[in-house]
C-alpha atoms as a PDB file:
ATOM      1  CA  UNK A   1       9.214  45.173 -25.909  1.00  0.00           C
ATOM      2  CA  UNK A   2       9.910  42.218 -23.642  1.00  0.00           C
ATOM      3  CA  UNK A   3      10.286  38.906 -25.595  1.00  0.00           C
ATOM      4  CA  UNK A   4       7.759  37.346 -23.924  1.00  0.00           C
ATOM      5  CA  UNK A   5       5.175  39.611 -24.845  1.00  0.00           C
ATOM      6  CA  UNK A   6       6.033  39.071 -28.431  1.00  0.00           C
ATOM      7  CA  UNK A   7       4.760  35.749 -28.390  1.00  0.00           C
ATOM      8  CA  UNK A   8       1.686  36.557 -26.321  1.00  0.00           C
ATOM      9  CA  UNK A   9       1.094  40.288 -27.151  1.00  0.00           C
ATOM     10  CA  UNK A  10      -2.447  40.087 -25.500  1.00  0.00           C
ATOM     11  CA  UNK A  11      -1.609  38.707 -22.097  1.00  0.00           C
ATOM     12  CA  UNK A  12      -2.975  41.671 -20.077  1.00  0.00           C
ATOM     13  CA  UNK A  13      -0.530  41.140 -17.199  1.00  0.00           C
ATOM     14  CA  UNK A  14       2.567  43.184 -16.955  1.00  0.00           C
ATOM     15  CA  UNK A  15       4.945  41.138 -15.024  1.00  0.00           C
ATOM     16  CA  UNK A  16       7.380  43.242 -13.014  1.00  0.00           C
ATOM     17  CA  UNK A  17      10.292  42.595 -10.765  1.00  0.00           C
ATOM     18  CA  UNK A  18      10.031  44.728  -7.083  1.00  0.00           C
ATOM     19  CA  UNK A  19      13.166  44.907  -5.565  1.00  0.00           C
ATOM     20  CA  UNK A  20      13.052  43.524  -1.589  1.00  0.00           C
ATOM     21  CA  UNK A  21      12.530  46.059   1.098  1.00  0.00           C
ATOM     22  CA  UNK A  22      15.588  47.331   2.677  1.00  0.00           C
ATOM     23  CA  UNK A  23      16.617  45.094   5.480  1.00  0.00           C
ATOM     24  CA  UNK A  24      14.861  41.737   4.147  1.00  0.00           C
ATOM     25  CA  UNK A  25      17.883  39.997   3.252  1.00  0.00           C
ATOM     26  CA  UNK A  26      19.737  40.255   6.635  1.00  0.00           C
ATOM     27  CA  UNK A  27      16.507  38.788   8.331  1.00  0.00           C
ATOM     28  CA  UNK A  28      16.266  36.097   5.198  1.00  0.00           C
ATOM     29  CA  UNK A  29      19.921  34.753   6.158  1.00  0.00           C
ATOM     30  CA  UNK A  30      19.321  35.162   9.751  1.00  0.00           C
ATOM     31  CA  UNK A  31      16.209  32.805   9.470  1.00  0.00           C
ATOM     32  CA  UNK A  32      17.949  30.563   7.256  1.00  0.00           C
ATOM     33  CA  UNK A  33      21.093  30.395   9.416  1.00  0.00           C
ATOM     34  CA  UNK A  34      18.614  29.648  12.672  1.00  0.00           C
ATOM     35  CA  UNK A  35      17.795  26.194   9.938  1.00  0.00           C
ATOM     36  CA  UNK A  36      21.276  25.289   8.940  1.00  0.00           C
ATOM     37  CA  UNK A  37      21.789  22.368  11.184  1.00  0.00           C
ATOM     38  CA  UNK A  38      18.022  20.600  10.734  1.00  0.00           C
ATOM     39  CA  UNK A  39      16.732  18.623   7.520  1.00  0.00           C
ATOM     40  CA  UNK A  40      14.033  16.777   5.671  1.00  0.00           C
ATOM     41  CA  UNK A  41      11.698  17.899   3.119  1.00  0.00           C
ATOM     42  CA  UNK A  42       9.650  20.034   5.767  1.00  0.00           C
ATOM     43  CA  UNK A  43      12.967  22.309   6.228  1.00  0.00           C
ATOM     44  CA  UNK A  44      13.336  22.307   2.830  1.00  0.00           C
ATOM     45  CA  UNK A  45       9.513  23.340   1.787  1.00  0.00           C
ATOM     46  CA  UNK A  46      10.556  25.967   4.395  1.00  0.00           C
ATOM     47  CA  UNK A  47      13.403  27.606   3.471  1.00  0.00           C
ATOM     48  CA  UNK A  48      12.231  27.914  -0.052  1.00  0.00           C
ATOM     49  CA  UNK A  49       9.281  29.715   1.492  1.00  0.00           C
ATOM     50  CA  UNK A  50      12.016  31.654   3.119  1.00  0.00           C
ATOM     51  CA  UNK A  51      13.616  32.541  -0.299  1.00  0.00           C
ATOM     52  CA  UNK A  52      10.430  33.201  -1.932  1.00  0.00           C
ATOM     53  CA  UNK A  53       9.399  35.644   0.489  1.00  0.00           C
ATOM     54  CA  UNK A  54       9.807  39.598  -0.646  1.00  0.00           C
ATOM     55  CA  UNK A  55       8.935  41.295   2.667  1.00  0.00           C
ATOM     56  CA  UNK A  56       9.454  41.172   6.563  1.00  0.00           C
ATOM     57  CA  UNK A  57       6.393  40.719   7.591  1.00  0.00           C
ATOM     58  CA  UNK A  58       6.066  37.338   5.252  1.00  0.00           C
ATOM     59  CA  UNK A  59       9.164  36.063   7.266  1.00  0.00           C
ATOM     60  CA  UNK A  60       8.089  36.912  10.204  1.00  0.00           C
ATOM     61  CA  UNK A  61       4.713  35.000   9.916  1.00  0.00           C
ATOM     62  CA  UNK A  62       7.481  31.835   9.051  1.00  0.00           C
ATOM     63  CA  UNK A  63       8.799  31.961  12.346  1.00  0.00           C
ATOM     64  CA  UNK A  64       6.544  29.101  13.970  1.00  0.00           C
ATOM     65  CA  UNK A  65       7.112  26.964  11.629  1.00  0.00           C
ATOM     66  CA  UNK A  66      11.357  27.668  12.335  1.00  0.00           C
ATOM     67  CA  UNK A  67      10.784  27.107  15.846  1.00  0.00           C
ATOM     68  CA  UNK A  68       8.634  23.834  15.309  1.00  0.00           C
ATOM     69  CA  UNK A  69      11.273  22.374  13.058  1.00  0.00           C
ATOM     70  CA  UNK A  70      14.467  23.515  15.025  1.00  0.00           C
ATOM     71  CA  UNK A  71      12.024  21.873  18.135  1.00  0.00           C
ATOM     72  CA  UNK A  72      11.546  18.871  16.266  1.00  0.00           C
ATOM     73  CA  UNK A  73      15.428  18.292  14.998  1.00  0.00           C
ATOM     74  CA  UNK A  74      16.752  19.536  18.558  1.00  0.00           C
ATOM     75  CA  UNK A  75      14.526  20.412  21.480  1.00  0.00           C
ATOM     76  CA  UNK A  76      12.413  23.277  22.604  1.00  0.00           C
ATOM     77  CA  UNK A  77      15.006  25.060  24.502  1.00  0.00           C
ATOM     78  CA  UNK A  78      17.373  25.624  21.809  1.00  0.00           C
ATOM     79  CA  UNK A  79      14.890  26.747  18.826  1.00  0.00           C
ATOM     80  CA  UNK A  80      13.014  29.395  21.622  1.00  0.00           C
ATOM     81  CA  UNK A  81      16.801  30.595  21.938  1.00  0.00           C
ATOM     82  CA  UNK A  82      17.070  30.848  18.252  1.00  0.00           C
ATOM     83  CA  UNK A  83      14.002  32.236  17.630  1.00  0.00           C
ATOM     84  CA  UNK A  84      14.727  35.272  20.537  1.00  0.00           C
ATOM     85  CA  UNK A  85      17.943  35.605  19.019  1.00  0.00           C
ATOM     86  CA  UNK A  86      16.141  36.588  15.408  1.00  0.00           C
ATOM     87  CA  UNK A  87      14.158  39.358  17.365  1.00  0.00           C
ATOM     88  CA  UNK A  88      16.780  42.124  17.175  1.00  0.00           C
ATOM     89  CA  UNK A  89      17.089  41.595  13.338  1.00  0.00           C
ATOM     90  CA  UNK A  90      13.278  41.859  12.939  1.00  0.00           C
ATOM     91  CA  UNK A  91      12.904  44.968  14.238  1.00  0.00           C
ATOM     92  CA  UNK A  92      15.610  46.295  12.391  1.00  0.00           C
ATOM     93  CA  UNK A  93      14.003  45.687   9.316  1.00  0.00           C
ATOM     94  CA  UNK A  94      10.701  45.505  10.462  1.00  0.00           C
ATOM     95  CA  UNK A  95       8.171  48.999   8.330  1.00  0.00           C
ATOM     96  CA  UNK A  96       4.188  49.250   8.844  1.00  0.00           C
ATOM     97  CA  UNK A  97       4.388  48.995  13.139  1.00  0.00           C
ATOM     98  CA  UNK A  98       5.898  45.690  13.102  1.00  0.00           C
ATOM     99  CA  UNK A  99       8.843  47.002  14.876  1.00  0.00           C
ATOM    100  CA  UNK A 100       6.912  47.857  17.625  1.00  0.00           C
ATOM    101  CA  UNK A 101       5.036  44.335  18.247  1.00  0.00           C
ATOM    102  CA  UNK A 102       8.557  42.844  17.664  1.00  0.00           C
ATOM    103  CA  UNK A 103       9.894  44.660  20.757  1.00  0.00           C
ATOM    104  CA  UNK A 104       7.357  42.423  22.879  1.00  0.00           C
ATOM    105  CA  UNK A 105       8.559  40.368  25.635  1.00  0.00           C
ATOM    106  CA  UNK A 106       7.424  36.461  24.528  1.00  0.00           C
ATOM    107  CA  UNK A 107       6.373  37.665  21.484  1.00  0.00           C
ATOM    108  CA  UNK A 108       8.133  34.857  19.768  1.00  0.00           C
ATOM    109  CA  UNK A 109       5.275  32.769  19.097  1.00  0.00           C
END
C-alpha cells in the first residue's frame, strides 16, 4: 500500500505517475532553450508551464506566449526565427494529426 493512503485510506483518488510521450522532452528543451536568454517572472511562470506540461500538444499551445516574450526581451524578427526553428522538433514528436498542421507554412502563430 502506498504510505499516503495509510493515512487517508478513504481518499477515492488513485494518484498515478504517466510517463511523457515519446518525443516530449526534446521539444521541452527545445522550447526552453528558444527562452534561455529572456527573464522576469512572466518567463519564469512560463517555463514552469513548460516543465509541467506532459504532452506535445500542451507545448505547442505555449508557443505564443514564447514568441511574445522572446518579442518583448528582443524583437519580433528574432523570436518568429526561433519559433520556425522549433517547427521541425514539433512534428517529430507531434501524435493525434498534429504533425500534419505543424507542417503548415506560417503556422507559427
Amino acid at each position: 500500500m502506498d504510505a499516503w493512503k495509510q493515512w487517508s485510506p478513504s481518499c477515492p483518488v488513485d494518484w498515478q505517475m504517466r510517463p511523457p510521450e515519446a518525443g516530449v522532452e526534446a521539444v521541452r528543451r527545445e522550447l526552453l532553450a528558444a527562452l534561455d536568454d529572456c527573464h522576469g517572472t512572466d518567463c519564469d511562470r512560463l517555463r514552469w508551464r513548460l516543465h509541467t506540461a506532459e504532452r506535445a500538444q500542451e507545448l505547442w499551445l505555449l508557443r505564443d506566449q514564447i514568441l511574445e516574450a522572446v518579442a518583448h526581451q528582443h524583437c519580433l524578427a528574432l523570436a518568429r526565427e526561433r519559433i520556425d526553428g522549433l517547427l521541425a522538433a514539433f512534428g517529430t514528436a507531434a501524435t493525434g494529426g498534429l504533425g500534419e498542421r505543424v507542417q503548415a507554412p506560417g503556422s507559427f502563430s
